[in-house]
PDB file of N, CA and C in Angstrom:
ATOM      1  N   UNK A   1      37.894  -2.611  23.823  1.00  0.00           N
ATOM      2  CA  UNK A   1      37.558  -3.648  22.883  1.00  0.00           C
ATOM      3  C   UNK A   1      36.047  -3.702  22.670  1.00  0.00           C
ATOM      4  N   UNK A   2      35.338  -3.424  23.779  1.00  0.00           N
ATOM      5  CA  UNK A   2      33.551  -3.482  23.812  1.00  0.00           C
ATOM      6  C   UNK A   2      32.941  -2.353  22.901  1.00  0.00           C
ATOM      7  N   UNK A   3      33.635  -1.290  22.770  1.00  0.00           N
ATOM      8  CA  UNK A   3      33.291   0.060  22.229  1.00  0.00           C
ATOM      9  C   UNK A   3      34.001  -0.395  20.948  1.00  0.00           C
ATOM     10  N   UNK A   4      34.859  -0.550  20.017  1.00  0.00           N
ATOM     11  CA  UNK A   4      35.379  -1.467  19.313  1.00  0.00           C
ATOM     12  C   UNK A   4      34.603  -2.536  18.285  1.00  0.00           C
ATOM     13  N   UNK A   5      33.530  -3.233  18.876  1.00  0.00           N
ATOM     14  CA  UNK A   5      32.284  -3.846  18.342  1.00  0.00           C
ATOM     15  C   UNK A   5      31.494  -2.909  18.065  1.00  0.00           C
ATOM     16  N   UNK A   6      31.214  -2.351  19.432  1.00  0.00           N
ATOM     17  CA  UNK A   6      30.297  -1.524  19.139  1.00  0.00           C
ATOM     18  C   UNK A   6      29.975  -0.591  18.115  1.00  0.00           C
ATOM     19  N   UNK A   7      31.122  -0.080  17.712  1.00  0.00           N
ATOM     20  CA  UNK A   7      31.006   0.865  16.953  1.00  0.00           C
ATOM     21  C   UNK A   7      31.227   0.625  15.204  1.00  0.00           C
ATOM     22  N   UNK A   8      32.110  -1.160  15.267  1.00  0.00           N
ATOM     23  CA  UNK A   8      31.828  -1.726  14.425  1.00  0.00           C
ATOM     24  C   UNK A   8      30.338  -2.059  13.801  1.00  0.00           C
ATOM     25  N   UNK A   9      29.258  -2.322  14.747  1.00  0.00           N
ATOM     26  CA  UNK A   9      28.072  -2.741  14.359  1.00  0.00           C
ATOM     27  C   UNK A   9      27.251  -1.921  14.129  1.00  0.00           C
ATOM     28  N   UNK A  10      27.494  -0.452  14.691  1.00  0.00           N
ATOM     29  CA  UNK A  10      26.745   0.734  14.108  1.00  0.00           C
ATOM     30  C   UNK A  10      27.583   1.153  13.016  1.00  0.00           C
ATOM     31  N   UNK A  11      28.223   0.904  12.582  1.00  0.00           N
ATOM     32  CA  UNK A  11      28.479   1.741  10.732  1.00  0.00           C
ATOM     33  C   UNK A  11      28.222   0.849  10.137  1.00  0.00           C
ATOM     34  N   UNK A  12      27.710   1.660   9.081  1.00  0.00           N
ATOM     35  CA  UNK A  12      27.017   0.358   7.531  1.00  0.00           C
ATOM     36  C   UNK A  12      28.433  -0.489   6.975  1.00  0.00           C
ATOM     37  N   UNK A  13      27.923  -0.946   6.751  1.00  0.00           N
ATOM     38  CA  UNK A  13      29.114  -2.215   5.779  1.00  0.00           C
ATOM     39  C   UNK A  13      28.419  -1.411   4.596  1.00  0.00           C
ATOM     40  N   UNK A  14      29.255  -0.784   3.696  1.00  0.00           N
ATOM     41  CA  UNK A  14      28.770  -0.671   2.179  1.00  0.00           C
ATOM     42  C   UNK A  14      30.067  -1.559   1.086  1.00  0.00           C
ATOM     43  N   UNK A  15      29.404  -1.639   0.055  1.00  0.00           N
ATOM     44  CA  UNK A  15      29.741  -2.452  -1.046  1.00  0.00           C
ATOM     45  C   UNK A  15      29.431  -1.988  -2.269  1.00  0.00           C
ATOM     46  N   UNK A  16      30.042  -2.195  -3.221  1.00  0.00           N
ATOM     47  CA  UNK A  16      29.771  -1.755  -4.615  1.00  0.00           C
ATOM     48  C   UNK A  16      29.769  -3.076  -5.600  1.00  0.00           C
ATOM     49  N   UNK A  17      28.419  -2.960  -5.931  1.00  0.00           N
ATOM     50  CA  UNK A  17      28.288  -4.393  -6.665  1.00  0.00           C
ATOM     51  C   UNK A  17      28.525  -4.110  -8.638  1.00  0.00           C
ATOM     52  N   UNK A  18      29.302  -4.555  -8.949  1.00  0.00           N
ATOM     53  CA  UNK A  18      28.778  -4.391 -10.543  1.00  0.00           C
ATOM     54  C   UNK A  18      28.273  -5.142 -11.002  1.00  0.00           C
ATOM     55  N   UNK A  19      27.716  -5.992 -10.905  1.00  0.00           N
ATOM     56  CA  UNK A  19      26.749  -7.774 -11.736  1.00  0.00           C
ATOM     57  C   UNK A  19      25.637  -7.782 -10.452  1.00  0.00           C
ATOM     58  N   UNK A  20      24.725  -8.049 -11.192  1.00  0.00           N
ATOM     59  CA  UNK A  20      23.702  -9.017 -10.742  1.00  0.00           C
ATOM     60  C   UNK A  20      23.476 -10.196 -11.408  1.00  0.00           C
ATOM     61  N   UNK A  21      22.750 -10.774 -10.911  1.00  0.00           N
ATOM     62  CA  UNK A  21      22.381 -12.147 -11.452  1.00  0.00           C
ATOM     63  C   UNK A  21      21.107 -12.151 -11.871  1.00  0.00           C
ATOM     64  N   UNK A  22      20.730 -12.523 -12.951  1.00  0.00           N
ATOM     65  CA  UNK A  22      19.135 -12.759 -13.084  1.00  0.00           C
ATOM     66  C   UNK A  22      18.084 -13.234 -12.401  1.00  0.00           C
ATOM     67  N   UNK A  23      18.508 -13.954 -11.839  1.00  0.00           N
ATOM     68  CA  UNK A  23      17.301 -14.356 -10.704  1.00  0.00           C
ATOM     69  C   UNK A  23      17.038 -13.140  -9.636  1.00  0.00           C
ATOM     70  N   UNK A  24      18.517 -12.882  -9.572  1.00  0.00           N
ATOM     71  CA  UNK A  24      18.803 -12.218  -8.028  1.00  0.00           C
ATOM     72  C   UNK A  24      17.449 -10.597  -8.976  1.00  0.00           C
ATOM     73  N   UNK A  25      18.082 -10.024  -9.596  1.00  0.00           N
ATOM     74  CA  UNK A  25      16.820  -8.811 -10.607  1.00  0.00           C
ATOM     75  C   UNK A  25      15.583  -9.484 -11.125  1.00  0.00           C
ATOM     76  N   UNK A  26      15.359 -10.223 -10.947  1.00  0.00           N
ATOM     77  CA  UNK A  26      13.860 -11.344 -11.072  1.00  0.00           C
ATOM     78  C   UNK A  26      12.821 -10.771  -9.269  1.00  0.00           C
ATOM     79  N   UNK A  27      13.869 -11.380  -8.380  1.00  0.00           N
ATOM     80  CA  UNK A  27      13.955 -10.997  -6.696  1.00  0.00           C
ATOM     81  C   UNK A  27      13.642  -9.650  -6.828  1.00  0.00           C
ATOM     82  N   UNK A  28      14.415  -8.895  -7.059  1.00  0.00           N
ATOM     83  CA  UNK A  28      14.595  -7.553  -6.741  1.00  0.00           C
ATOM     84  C   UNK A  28      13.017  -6.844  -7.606  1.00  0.00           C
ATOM     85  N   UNK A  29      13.233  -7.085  -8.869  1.00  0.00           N
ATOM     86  CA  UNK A  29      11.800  -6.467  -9.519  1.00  0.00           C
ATOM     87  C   UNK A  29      10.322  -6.825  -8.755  1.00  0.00           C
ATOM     88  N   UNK A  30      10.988  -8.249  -7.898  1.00  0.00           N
ATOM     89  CA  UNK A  30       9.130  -8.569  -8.320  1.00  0.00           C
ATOM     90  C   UNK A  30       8.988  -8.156  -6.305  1.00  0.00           C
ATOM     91  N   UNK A  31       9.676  -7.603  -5.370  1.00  0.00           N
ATOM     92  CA  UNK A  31       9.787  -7.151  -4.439  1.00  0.00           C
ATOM     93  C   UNK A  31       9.759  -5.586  -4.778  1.00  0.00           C
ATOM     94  N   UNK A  32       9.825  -5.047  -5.905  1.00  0.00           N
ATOM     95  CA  UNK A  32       9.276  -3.366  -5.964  1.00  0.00           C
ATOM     96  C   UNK A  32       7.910  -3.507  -6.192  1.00  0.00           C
ATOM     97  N   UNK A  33       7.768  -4.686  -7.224  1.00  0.00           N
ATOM     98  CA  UNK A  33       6.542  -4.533  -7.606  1.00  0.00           C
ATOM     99  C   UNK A  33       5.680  -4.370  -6.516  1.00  0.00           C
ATOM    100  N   UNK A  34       5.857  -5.561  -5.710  1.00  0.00           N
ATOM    101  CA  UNK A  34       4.610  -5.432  -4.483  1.00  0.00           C
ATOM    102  C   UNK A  34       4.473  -3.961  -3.633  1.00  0.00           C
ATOM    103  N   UNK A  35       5.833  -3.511  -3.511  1.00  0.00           N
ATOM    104  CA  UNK A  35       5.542  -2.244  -2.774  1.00  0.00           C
ATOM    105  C   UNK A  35       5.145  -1.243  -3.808  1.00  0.00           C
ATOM    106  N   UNK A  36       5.139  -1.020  -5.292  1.00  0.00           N
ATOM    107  CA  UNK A  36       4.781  -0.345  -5.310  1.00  0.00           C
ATOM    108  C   UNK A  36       3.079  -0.828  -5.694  1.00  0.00           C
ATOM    109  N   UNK A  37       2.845  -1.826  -5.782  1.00  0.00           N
ATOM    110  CA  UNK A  37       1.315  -2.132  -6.201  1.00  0.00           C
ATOM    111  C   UNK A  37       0.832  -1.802  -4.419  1.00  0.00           C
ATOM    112  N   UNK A  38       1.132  -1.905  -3.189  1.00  0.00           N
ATOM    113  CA  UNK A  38       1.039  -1.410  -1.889  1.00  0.00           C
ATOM    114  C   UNK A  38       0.566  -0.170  -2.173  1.00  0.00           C
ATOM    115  N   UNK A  39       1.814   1.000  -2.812  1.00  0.00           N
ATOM    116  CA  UNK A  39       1.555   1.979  -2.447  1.00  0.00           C
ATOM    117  C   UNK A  39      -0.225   2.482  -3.304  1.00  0.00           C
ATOM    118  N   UNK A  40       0.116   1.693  -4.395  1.00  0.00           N
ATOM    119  CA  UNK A  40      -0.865   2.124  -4.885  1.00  0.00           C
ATOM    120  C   UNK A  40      -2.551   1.385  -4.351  1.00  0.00           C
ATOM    121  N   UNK A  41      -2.215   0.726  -4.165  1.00  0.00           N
ATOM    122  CA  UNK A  41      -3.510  -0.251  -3.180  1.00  0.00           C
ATOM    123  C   UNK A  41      -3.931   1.008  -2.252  1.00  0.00           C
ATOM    124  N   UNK A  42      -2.766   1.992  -1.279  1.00  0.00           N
ATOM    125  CA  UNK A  42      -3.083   3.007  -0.410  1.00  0.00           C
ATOM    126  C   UNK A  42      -3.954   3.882  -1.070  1.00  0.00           C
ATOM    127  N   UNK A  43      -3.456   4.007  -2.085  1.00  0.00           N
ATOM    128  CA  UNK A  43      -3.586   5.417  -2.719  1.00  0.00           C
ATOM    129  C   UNK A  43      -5.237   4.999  -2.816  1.00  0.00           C
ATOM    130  N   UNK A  44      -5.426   4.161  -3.846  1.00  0.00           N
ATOM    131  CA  UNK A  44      -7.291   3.848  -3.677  1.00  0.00           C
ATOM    132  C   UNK A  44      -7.768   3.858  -2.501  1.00  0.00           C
ATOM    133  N   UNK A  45      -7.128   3.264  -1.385  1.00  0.00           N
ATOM    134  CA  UNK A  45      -7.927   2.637  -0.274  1.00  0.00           C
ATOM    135  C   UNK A  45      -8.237   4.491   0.254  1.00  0.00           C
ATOM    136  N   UNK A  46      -7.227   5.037   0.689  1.00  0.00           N
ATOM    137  CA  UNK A  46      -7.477   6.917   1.051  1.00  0.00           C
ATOM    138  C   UNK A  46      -8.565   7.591  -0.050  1.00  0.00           C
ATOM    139  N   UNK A  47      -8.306   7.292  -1.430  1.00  0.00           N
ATOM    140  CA  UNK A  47      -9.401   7.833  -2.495  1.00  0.00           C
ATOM    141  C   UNK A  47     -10.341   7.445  -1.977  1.00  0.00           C
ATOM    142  N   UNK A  48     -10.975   6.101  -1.678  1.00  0.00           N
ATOM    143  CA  UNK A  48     -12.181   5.141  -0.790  1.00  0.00           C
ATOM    144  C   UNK A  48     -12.689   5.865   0.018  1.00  0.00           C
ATOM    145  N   UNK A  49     -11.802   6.255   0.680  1.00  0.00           N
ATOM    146  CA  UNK A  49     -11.944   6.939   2.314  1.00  0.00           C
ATOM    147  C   UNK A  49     -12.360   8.388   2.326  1.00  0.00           C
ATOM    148  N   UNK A  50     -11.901   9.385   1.037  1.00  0.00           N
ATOM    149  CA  UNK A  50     -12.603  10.154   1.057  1.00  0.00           C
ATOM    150  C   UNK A  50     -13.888  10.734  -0.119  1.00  0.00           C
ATOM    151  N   UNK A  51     -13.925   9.466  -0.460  1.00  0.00           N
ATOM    152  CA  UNK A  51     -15.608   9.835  -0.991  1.00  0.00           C
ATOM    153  C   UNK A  51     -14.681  10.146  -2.735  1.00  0.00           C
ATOM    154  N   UNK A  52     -13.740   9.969  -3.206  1.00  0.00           N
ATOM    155  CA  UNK A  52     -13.303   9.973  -4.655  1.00  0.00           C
ATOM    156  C   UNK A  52     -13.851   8.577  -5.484  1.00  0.00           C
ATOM    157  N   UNK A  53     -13.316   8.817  -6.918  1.00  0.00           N
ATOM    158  CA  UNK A  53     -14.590   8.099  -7.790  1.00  0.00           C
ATOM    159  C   UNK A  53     -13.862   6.799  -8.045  1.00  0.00           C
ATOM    160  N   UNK A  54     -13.925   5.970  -7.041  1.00  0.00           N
ATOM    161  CA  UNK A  54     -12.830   4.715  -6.970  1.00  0.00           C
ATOM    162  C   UNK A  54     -14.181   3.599  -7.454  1.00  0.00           C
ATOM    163  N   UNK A  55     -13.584   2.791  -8.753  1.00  0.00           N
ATOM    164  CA  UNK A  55     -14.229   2.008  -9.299  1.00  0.00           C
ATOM    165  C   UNK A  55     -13.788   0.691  -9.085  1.00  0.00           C
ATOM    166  N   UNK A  56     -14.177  -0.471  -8.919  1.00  0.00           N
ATOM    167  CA  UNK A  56     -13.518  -2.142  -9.092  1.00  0.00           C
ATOM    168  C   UNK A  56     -14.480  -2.678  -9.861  1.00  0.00           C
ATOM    169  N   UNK A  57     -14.151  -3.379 -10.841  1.00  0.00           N
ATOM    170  CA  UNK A  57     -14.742  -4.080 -11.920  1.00  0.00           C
ATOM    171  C   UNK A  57     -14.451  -5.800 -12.291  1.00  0.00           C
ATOM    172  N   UNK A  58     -14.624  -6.079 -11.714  1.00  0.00           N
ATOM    173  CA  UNK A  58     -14.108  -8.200 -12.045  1.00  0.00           C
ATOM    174  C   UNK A  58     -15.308  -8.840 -12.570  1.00  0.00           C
ATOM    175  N   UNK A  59     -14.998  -8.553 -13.731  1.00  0.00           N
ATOM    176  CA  UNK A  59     -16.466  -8.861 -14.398  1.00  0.00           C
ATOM    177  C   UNK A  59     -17.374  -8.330 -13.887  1.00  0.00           C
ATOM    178  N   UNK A  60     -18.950  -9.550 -13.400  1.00  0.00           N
ATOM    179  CA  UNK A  60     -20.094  -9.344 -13.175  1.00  0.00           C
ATOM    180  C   UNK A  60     -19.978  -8.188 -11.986  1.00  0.00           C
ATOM    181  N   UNK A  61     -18.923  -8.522 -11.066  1.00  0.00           N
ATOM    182  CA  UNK A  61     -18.777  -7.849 -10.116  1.00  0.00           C
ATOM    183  C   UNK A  61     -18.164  -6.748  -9.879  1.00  0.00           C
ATOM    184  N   UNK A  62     -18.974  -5.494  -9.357  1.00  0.00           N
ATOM    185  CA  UNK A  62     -19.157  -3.948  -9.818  1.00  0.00           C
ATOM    186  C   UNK A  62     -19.733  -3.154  -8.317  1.00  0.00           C
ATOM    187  N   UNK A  63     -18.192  -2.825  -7.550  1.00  0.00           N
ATOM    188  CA  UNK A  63     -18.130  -1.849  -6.751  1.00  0.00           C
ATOM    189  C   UNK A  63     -17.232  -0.787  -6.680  1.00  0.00           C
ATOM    190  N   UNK A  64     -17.958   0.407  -5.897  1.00  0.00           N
ATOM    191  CA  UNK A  64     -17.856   1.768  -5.920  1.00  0.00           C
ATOM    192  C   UNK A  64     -17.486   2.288  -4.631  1.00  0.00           C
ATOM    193  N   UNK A  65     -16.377   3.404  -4.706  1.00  0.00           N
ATOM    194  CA  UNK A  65     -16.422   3.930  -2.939  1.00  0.00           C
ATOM    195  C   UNK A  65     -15.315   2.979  -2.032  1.00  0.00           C
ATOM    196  N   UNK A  66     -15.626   2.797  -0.878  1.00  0.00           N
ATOM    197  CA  UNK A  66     -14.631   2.886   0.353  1.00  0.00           C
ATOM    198  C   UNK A  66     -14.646   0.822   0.007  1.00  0.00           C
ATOM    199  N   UNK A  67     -15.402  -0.043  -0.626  1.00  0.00           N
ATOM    200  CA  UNK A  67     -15.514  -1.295  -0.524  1.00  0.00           C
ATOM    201  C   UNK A  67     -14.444  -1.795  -1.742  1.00  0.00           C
ATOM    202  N   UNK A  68     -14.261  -0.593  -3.041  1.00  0.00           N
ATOM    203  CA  UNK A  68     -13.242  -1.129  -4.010  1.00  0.00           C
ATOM    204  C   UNK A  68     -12.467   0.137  -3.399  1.00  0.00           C
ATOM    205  N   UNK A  69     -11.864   1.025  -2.773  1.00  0.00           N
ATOM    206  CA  UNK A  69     -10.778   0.865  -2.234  1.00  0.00           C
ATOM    207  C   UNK A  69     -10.381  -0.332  -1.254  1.00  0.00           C
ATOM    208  N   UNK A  70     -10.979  -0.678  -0.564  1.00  0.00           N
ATOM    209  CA  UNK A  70     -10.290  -1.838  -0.025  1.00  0.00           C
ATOM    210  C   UNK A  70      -9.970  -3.169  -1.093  1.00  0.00           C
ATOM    211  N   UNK A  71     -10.997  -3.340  -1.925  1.00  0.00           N
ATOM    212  CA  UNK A  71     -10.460  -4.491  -2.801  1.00  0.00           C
ATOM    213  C   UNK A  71      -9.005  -4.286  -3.837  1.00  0.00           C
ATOM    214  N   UNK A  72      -9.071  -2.908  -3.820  1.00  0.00           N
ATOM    215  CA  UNK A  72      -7.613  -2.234  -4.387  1.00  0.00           C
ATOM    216  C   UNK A  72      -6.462  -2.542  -3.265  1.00  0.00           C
ATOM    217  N   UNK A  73      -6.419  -2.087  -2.359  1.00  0.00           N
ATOM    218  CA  UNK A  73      -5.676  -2.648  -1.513  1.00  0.00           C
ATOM    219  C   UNK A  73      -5.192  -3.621  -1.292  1.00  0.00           C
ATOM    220  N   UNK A  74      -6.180  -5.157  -1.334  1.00  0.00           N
ATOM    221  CA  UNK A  74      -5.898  -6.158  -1.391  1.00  0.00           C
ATOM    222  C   UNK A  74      -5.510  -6.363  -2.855  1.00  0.00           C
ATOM    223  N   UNK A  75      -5.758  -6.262  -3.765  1.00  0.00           N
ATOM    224  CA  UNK A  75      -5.270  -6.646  -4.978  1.00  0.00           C
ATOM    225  C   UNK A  75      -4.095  -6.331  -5.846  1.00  0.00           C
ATOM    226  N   UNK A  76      -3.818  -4.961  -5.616  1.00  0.00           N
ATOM    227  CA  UNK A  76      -2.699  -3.749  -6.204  1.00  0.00           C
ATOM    228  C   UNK A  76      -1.444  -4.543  -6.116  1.00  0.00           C
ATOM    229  N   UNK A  77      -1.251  -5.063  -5.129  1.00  0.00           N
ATOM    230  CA  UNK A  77      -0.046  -5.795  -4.630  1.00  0.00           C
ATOM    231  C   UNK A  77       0.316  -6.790  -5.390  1.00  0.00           C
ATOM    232  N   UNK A  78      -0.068  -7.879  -5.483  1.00  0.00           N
ATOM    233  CA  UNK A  78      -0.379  -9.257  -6.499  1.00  0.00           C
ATOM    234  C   UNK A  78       0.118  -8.748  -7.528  1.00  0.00           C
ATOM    235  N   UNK A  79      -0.905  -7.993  -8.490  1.00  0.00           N
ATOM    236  CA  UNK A  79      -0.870  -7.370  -9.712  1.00  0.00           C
ATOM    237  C   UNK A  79       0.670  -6.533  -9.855  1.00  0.00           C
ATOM    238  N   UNK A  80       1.003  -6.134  -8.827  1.00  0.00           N
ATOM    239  CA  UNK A  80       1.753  -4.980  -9.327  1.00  0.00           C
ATOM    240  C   UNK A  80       2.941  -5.695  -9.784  1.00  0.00           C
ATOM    241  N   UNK A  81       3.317  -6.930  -8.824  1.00  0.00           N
ATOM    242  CA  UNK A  81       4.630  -7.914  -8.882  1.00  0.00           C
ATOM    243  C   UNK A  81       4.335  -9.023  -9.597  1.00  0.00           C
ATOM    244  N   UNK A  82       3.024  -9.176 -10.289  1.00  0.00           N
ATOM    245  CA  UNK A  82       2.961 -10.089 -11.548  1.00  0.00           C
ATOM    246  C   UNK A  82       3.236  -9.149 -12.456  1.00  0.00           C
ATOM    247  N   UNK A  83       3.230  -7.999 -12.830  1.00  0.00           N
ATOM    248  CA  UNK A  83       3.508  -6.970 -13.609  1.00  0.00           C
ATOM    249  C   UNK A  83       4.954  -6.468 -13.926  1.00  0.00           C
ATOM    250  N   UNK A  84       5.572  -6.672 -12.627  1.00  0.00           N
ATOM    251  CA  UNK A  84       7.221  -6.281 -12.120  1.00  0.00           C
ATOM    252  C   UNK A  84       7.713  -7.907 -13.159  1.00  0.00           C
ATOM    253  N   UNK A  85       7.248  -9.326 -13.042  1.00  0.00           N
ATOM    254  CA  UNK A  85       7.788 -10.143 -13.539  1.00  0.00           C
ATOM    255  C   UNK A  85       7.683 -10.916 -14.934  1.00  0.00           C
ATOM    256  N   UNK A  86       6.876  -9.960 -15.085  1.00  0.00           N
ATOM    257  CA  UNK A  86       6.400  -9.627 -16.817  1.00  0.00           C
ATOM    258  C   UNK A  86       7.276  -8.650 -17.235  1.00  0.00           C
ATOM    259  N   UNK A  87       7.880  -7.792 -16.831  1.00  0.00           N
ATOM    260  CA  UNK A  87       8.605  -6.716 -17.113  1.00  0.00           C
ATOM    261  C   UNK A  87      10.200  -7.057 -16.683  1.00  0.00           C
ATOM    262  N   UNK A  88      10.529  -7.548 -16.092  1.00  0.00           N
ATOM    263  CA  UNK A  88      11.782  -8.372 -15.400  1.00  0.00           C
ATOM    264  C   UNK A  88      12.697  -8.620 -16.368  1.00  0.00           C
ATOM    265  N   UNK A  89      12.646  -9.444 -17.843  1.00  0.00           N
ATOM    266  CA  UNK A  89      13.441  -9.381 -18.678  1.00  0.00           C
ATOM    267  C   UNK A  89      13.465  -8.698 -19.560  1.00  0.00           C
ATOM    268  N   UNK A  90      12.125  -8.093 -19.729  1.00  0.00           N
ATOM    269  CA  UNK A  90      12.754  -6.724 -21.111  1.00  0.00           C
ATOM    270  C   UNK A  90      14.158  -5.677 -20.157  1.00  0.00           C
ATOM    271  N   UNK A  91      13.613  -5.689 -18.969  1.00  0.00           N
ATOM    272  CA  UNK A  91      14.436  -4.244 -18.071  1.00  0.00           C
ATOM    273  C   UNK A  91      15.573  -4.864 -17.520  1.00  0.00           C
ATOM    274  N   UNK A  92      15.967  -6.341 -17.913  1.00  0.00           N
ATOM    275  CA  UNK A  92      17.481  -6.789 -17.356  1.00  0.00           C
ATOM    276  C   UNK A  92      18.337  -6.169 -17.846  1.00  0.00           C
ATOM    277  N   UNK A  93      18.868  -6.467 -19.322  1.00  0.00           N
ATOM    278  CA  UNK A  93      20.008  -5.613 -20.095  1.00  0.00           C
ATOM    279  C   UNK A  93      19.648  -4.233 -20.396  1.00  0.00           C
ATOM    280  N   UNK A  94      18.718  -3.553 -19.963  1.00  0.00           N
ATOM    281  CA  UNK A  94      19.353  -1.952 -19.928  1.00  0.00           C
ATOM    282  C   UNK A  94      19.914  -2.015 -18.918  1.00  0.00           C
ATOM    283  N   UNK A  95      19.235  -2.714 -17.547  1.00  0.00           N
ATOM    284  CA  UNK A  95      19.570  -2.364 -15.952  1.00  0.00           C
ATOM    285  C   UNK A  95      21.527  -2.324 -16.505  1.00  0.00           C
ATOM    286  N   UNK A  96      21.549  -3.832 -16.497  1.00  0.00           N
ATOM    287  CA  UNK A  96      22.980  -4.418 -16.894  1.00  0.00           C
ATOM    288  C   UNK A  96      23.891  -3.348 -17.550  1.00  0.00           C
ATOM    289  N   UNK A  97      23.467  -2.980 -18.580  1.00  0.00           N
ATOM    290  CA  UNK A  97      23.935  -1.969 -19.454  1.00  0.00           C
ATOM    291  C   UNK A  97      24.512  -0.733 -18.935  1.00  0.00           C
ATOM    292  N   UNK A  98      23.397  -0.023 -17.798  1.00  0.00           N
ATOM    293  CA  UNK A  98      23.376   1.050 -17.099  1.00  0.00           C
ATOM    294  C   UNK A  98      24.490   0.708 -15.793  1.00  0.00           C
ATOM    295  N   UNK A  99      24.565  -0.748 -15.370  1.00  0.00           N
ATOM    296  CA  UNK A  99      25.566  -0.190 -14.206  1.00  0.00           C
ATOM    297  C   UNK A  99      26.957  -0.762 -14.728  1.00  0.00           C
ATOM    298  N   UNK A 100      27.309  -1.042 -16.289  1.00  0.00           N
ATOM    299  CA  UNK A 100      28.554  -1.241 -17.064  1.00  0.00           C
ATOM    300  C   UNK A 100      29.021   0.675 -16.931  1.00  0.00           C
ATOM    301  N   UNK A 101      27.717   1.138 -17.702  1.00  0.00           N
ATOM    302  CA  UNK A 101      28.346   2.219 -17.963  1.00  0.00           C
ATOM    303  C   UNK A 101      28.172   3.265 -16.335  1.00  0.00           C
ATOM    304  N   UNK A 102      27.603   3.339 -15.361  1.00  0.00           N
ATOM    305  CA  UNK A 102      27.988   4.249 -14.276  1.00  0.00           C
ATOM    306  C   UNK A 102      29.113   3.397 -13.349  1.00  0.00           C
ATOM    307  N   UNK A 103      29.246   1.981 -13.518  1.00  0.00           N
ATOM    308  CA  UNK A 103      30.557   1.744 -12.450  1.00  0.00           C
ATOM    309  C   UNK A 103      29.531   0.973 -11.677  1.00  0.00           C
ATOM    310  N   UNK A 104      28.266   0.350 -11.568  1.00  0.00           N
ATOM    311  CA  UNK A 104      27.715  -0.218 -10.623  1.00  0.00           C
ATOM    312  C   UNK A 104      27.018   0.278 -10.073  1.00  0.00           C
ATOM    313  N   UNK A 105      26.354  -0.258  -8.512  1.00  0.00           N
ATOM    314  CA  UNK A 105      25.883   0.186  -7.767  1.00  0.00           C
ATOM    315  C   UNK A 105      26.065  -0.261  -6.451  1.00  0.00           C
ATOM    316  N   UNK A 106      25.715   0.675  -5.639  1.00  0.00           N
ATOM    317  CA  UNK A 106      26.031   0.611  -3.894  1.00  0.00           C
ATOM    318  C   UNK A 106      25.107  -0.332  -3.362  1.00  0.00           C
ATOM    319  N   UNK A 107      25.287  -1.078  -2.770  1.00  0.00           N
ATOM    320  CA  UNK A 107      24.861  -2.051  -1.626  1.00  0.00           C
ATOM    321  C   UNK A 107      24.786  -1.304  -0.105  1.00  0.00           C
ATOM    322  N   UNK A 108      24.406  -1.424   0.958  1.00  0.00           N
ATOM    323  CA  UNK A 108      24.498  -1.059   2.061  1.00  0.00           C
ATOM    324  C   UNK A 108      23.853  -2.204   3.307  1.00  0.00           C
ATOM    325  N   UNK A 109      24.469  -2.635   4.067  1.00  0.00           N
ATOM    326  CA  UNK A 109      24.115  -3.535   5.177  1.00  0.00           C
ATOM    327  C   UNK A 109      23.043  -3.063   6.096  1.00  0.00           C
TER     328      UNK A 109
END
């Protein structure tokens, strides 16, 4: 019975969802956004790091090098998922559209 759980709790529970909810793809967009404004925050902060032509500009304020990769870093993120939720309802009804016509999509626990 112990092996039984056990082996219950190591296999995935998968699911096949066909609907989302708007909020729930509101959630979901603006949680890529940040990772991918992350990845890209990296990507400057390593450009920073090795001496590439990394610019930050906020108005008056104007740095170069390893100090606006880090302000990329900190910022990329923010931006990327205010960007993801600006974009959130044009990209609902294709999303919608797209898992009418493949049958959905997989979930996994």
């Amino acid at each position: 019975m112990c092996y039984y759980r056990l082996q219950q709790r190591m296999t995935k529970n998968r699911s096949q969802a066909s609907r989302v909810g708007f909020f729930n793809f509101f959630k979901l967009s603006f949680l890529f956004g940040l990772a991918l404004g992350q990845l890209a925050g990296a990507w400057f902060l390593v450009a920073g790091i090795c001496g590439g032509p990394v610019d930050l500009n906020l108005g008056s304020w104007h740095v170069k090098g390893l100090p606006a990769g880090i302000g990329g870093m900190i910022l990329m993120p923010p931006l990327g998922g205010l960007a993801a939720l600006v974009a959130a309802p044009v990209l609902f009804f294709p999303f919608t559209l797209a898992c009418n016509i493949f049958g959905g999509f997989k979930v996994s626990n």
